[in-house]
C-alpha atoms as a PDB file:
ATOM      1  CA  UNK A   1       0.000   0.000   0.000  1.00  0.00           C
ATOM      2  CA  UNK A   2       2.329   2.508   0.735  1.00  0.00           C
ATOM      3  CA  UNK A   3       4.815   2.893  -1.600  1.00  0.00           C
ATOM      4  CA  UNK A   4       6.531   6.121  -2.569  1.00  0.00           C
ATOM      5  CA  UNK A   5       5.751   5.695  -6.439  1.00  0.00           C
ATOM      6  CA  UNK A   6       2.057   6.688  -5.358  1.00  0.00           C
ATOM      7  CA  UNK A   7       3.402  10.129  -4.556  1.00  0.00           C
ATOM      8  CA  UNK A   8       2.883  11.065  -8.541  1.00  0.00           C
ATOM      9  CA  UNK A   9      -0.501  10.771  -7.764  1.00  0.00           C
ATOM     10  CA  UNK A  10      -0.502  14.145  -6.072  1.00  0.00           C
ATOM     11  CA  UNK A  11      -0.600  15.904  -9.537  1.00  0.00           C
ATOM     12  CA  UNK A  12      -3.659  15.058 -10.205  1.00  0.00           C
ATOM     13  CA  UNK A  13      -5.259  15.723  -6.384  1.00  0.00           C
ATOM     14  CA  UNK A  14      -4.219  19.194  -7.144  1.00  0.00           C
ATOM     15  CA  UNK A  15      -5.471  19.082 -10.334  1.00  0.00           C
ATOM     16  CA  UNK A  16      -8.797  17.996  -9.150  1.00  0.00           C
ATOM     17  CA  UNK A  17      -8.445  20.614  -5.927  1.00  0.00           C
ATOM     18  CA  UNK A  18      -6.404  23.663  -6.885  1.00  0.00           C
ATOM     19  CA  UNK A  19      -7.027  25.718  -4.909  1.00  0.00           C
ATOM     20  CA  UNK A  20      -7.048  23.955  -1.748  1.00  0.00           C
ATOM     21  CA  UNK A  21      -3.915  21.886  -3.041  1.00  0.00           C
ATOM     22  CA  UNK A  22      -2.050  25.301  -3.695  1.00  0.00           C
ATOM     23  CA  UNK A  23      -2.492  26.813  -0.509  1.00  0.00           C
ATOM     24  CA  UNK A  24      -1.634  23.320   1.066  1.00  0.00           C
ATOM     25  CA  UNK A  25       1.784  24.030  -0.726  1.00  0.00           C
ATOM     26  CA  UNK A  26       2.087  27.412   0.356  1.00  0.00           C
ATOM     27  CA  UNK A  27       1.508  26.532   3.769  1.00  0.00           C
ATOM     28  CA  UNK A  28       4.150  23.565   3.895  1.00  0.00           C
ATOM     29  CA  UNK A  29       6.409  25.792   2.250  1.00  0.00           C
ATOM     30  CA  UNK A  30       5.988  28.654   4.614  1.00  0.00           C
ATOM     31  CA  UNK A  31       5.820  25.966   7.687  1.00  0.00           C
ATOM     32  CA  UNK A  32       9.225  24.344   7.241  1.00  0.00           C
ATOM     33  CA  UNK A  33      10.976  27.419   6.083  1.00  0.00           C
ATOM     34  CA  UNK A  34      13.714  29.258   7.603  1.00  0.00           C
ATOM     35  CA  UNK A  35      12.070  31.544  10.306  1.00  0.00           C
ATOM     36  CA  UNK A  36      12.866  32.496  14.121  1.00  0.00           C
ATOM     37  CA  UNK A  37      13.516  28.320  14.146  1.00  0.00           C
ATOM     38  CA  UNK A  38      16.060  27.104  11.779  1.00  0.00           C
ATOM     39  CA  UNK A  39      14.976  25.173   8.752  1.00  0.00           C
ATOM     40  CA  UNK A  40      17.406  22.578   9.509  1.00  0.00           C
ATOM     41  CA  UNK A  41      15.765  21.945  13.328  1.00  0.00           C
ATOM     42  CA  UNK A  42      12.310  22.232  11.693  1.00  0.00           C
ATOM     43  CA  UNK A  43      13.352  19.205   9.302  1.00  0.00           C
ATOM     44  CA  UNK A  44      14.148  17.257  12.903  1.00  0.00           C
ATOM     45  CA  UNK A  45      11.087  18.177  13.911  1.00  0.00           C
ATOM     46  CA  UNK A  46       9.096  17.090  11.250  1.00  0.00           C
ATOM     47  CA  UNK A  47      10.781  13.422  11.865  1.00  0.00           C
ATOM     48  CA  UNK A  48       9.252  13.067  14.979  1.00  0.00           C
ATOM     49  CA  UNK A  49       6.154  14.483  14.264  1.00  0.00           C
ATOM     50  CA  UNK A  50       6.048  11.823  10.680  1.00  0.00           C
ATOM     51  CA  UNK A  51       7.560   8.756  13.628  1.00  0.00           C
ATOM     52  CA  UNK A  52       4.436  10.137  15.907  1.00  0.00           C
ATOM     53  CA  UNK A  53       1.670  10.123  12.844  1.00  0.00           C
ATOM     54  CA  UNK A  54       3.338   6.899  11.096  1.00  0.00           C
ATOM     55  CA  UNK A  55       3.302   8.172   8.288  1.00  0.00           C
ATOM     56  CA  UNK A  56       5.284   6.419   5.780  1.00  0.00           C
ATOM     57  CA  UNK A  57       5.764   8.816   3.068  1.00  0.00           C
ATOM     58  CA  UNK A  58       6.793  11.809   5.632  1.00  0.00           C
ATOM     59  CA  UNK A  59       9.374   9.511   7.452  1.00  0.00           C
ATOM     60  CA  UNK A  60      10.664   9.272   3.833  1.00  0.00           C
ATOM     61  CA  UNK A  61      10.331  12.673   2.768  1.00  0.00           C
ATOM     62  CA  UNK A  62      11.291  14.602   5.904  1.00  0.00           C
ATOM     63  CA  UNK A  63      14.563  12.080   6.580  1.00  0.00           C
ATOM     64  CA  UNK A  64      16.079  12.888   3.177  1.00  0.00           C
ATOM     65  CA  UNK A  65      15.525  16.638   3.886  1.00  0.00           C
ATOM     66  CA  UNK A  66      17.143  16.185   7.408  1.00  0.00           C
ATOM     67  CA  UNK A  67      19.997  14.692   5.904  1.00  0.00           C
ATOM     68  CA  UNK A  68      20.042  17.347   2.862  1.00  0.00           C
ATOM     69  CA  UNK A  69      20.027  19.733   5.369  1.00  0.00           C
ATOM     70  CA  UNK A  70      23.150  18.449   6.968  1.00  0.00           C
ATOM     71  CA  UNK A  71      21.317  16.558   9.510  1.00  0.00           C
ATOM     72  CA  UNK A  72      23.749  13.633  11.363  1.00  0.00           C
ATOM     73  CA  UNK A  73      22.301  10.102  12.244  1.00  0.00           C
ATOM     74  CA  UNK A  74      22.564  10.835  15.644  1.00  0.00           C
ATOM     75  CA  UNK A  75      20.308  13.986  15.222  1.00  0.00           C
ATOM     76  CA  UNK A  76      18.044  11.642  13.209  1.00  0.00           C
ATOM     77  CA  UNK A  77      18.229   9.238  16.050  1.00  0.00           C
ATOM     78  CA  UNK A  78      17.580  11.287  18.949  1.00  0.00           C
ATOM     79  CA  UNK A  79      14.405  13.057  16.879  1.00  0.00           C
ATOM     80  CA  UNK A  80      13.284   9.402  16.457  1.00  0.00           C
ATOM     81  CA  UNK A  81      13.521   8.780  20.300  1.00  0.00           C
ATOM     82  CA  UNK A  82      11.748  12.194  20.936  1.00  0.00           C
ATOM     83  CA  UNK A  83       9.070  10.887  19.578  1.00  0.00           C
ATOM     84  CA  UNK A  84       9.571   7.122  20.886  1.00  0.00           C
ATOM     85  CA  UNK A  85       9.415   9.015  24.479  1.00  0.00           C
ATOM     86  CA  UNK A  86       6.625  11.046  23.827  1.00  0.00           C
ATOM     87  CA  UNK A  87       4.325   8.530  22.606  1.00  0.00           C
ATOM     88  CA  UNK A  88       5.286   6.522  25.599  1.00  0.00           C
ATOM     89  CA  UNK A  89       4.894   9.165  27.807  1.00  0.00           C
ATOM     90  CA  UNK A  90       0.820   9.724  25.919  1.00  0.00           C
ATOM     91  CA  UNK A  91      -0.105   6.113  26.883  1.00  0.00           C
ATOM     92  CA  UNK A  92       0.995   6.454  30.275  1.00  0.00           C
ATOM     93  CA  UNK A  93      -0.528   9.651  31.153  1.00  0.00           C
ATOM     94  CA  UNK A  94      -3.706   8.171  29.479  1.00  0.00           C
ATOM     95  CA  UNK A  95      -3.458   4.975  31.382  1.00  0.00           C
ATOM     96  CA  UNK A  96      -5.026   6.922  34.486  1.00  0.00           C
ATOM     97  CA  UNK A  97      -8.288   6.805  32.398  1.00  0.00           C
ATOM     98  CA  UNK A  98      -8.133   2.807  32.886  1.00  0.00           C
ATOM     99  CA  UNK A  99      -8.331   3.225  36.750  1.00  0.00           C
ATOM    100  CA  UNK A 100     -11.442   3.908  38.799  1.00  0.00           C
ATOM    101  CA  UNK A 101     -12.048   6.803  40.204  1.00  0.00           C
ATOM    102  CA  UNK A 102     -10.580   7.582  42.935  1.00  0.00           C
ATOM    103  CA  UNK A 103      -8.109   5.189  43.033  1.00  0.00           C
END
């Protein structure tokens, strides 16, 4: 299912939703861009946040732009156990809604 030759298809979602599509673009752009947070820590970022959603296609995407970006395998590491940690840390924290009340 997922496999990264499917990305092509994106063409024609745009073409079927331009407008939306383009200002999806613009936004992405304008999200991982250089700003008061360097684009290079943004593209670390992104890695966890693609390790957190599963997605595939970002883990892809974002890692080669980490890496472009200068980006060591230890940096790619430690944003992959960022997100290890924090999605650990989510199904602790929600494990108090197993217990009774009170307890």
């Amino acid at each position: 299912m997922y496999d990264m030759s499917q990305i092509r298809k994106l063409k024609a979602l745009g073409a079927a939703a331009p407008a939306a599509f383009e200002a999806y673009a613009a936004f992405d752009k304008a999200a991982l861009a250089e700003g008061a947070i360097p684009a290079r820590t943004k593209s670390l970022i992104a890695i966890a946040v693609a390790m957190t959603t599963q997605c595939p296609y970002c883990i892809e995407i974002h890692a080669k732009r980490a890496r472009a970006a200068g980006c060591s395998d230890s940096e790619i590491s430690e944003s992959v156990m960022v997100a290890a940690a924090l999605r650990a840390g989510a199904a602790v924290t929600h494990g108090a809604h197993a217990l009774p009340s009170g307890a």
